[in-house]
N, C-alpha and C. Protein backbone atom coordinates (compact mmCIF):
# COMPACT_ATOMS: atom_id res chain seq x y z
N UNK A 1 -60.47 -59.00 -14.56
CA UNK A 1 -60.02 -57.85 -13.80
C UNK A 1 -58.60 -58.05 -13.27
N UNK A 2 -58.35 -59.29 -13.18
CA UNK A 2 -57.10 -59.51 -12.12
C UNK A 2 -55.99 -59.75 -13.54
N UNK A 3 -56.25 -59.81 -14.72
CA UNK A 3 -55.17 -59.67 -15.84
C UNK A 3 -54.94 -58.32 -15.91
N UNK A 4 -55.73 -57.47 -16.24
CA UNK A 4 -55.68 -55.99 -16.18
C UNK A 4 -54.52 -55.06 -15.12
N UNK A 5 -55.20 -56.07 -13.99
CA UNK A 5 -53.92 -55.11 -12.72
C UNK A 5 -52.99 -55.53 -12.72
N UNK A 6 -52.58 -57.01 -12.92
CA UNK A 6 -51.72 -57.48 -13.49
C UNK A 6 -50.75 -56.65 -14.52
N UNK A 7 -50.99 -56.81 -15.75
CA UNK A 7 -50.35 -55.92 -16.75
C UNK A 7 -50.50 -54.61 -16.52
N UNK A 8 -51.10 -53.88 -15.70
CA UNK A 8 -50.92 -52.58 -15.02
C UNK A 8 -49.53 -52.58 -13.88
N UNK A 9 -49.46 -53.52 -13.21
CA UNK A 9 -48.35 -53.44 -12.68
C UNK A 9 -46.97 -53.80 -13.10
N UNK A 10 -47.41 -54.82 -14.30
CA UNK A 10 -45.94 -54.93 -15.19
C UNK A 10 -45.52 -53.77 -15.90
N UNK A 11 -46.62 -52.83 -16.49
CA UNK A 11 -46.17 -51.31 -17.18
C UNK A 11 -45.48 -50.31 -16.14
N UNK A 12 -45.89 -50.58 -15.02
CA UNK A 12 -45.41 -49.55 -13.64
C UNK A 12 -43.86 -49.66 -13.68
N UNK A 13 -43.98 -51.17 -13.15
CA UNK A 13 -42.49 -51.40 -13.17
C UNK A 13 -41.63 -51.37 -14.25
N UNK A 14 -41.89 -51.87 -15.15
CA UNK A 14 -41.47 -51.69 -16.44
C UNK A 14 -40.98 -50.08 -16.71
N UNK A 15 -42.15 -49.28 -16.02
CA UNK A 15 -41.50 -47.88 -16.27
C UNK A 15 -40.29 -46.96 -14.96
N UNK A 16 -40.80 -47.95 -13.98
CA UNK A 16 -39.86 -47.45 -13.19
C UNK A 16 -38.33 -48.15 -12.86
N UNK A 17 -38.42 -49.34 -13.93
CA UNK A 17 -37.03 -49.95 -14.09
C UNK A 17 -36.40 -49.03 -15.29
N UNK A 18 -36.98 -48.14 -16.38
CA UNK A 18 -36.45 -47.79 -17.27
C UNK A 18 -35.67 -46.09 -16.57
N UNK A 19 -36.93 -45.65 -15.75
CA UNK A 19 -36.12 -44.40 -15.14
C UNK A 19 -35.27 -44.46 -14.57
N UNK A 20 -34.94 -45.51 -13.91
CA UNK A 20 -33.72 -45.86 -12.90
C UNK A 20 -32.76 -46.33 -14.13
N UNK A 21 -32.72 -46.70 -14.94
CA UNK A 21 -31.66 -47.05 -15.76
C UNK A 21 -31.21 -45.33 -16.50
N UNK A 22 -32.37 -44.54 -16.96
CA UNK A 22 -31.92 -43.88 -17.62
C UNK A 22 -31.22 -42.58 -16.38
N UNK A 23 -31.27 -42.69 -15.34
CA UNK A 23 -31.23 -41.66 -13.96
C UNK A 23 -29.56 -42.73 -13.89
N UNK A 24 -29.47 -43.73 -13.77
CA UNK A 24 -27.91 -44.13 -13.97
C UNK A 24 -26.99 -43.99 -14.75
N UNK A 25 -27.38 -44.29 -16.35
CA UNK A 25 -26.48 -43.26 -16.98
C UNK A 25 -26.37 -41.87 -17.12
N UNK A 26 -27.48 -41.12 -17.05
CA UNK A 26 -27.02 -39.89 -16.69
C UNK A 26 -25.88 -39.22 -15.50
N UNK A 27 -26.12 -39.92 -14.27
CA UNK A 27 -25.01 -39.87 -13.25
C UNK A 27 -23.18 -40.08 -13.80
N UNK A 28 -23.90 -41.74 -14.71
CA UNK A 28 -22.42 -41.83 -15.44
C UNK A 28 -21.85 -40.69 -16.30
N UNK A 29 -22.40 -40.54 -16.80
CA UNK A 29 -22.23 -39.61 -18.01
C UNK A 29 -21.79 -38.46 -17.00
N UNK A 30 -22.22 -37.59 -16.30
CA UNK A 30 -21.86 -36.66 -15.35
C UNK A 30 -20.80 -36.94 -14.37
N UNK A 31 -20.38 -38.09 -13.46
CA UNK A 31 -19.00 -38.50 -13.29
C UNK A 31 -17.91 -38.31 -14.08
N UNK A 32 -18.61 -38.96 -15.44
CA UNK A 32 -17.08 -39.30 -16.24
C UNK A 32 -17.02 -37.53 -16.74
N UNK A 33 -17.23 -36.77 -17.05
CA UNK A 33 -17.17 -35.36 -17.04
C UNK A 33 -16.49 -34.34 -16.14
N UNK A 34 -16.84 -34.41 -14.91
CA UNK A 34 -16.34 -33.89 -13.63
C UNK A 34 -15.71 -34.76 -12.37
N UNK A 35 -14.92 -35.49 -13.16
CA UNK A 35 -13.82 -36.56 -12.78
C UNK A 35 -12.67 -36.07 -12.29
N UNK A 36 -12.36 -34.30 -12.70
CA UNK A 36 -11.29 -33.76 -12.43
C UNK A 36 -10.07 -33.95 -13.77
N UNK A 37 -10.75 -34.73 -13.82
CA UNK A 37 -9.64 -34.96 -15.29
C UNK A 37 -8.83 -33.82 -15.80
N UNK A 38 -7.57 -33.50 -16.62
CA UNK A 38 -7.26 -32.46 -17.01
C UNK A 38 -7.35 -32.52 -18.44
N UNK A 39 -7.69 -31.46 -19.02
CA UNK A 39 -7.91 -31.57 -20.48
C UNK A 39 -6.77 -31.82 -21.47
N UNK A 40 -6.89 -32.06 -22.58
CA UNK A 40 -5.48 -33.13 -23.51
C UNK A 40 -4.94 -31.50 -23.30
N UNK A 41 -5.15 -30.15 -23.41
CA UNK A 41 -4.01 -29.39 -23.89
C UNK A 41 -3.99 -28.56 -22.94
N UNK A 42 -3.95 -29.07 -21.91
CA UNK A 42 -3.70 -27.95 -20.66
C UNK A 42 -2.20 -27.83 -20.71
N UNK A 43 -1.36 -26.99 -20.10
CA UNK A 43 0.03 -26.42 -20.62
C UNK A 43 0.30 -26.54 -18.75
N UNK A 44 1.56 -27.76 -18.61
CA UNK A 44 1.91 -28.05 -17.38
C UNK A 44 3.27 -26.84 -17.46
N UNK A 45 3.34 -26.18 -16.10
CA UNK A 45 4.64 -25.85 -15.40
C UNK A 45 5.51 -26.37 -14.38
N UNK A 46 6.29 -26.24 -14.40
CA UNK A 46 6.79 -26.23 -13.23
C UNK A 46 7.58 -25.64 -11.62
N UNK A 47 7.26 -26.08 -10.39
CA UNK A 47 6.96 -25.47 -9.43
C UNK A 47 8.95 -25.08 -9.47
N UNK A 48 9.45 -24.16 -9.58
CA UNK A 48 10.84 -23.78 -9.13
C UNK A 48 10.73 -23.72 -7.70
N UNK A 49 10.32 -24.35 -6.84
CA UNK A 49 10.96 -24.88 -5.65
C UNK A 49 11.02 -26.19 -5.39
N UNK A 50 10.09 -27.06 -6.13
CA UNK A 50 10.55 -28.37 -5.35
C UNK A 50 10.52 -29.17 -7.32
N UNK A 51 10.16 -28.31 -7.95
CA UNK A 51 10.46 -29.05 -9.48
C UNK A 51 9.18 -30.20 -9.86
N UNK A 52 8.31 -29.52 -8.95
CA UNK A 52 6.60 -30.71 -9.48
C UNK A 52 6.15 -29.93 -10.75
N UNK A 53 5.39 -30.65 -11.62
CA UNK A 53 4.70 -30.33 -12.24
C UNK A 53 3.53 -29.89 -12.03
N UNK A 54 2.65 -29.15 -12.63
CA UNK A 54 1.38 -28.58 -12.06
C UNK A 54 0.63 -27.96 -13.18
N UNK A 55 -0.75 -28.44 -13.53
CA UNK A 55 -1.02 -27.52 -14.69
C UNK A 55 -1.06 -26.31 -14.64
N UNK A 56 -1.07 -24.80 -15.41
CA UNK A 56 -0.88 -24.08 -15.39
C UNK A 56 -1.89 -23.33 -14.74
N UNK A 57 -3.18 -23.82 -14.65
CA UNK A 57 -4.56 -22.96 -14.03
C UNK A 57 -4.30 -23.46 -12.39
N UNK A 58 -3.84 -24.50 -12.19
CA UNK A 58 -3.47 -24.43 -10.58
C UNK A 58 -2.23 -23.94 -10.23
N UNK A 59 -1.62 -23.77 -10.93
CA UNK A 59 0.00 -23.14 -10.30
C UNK A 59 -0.34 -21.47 -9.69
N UNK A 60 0.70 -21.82 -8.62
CA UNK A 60 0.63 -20.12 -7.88
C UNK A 60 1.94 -19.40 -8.64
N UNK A 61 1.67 -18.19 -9.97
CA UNK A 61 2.22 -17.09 -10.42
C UNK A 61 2.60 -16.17 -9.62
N UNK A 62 3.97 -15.61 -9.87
CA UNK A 62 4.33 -14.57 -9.13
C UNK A 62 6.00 -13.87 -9.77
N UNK A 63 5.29 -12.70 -10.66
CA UNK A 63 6.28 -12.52 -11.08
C UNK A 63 6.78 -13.55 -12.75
N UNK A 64 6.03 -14.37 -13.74
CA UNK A 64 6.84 -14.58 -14.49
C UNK A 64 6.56 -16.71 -13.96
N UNK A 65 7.12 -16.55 -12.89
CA UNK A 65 7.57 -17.72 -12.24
C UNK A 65 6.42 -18.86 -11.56
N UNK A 66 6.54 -19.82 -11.51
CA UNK A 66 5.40 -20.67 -11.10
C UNK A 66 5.53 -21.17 -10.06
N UNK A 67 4.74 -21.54 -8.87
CA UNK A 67 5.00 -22.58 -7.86
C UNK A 67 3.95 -23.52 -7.78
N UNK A 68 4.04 -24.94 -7.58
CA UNK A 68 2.72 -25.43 -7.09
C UNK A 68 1.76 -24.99 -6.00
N UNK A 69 1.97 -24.52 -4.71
CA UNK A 69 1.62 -23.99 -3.89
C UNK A 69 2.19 -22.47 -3.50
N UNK A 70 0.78 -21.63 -2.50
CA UNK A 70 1.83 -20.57 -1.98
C UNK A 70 2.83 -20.62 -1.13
N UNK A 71 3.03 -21.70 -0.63
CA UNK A 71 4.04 -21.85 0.67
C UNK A 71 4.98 -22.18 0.12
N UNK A 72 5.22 -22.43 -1.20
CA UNK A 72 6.43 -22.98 -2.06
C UNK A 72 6.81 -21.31 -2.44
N UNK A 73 5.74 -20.63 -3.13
CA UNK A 73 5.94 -19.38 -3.55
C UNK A 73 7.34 -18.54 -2.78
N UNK A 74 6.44 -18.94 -0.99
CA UNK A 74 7.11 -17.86 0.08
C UNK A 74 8.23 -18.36 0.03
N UNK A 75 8.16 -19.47 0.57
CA UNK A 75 10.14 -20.03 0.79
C UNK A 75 10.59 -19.79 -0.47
N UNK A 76 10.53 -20.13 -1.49
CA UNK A 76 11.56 -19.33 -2.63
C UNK A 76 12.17 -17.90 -2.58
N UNK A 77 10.77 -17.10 -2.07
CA UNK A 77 11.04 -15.32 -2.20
C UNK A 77 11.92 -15.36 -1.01
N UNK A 78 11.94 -16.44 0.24
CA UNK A 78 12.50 -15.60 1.64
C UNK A 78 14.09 -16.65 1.49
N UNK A 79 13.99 -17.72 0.48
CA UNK A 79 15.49 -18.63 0.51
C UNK A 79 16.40 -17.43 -0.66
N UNK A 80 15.77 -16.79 -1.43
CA UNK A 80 16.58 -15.68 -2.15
C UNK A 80 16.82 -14.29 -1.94
């Protein structure tokens, strides 16, 4: 009887060391994804007020023209 619970408790663990492994790479796998990363062909601009770069889905448009931020936007419109 006492081999039985034995190897009943080595299958337990055995299975709950494998979920925790497979529940860790999944996390990995989901980090390395939503890392923020920018994709190889995102199309950088640049901010005409202070001359940063910025990819194009975060840049603030206005008119044609790009800024990294809106506060870059304003001082451009109110320095011209």
């Amino acid at each position: 009887m006492s081999r039985i619970l034995f190897i009943f408790v080595l299958l337990v663990v055995g299975f709950l060391l494998l979920k925790s492994w497979q529940r860790r790479q999944n996390l990995s796998k989901q980090h390395k994804q939503s890392s923020g990363q920018i994709e190889k062909n995102t199309r950088m601009v640049r901010c005409l007020y202070c001359d940063l770069h910025v990819p194009e889905v975060e840049a603030v448009s206005q008119g044609g023209k790009h800024f990294c931020s809106l506060e870059h936007a304003k001082l451009h419109l109110t320095k011209n």
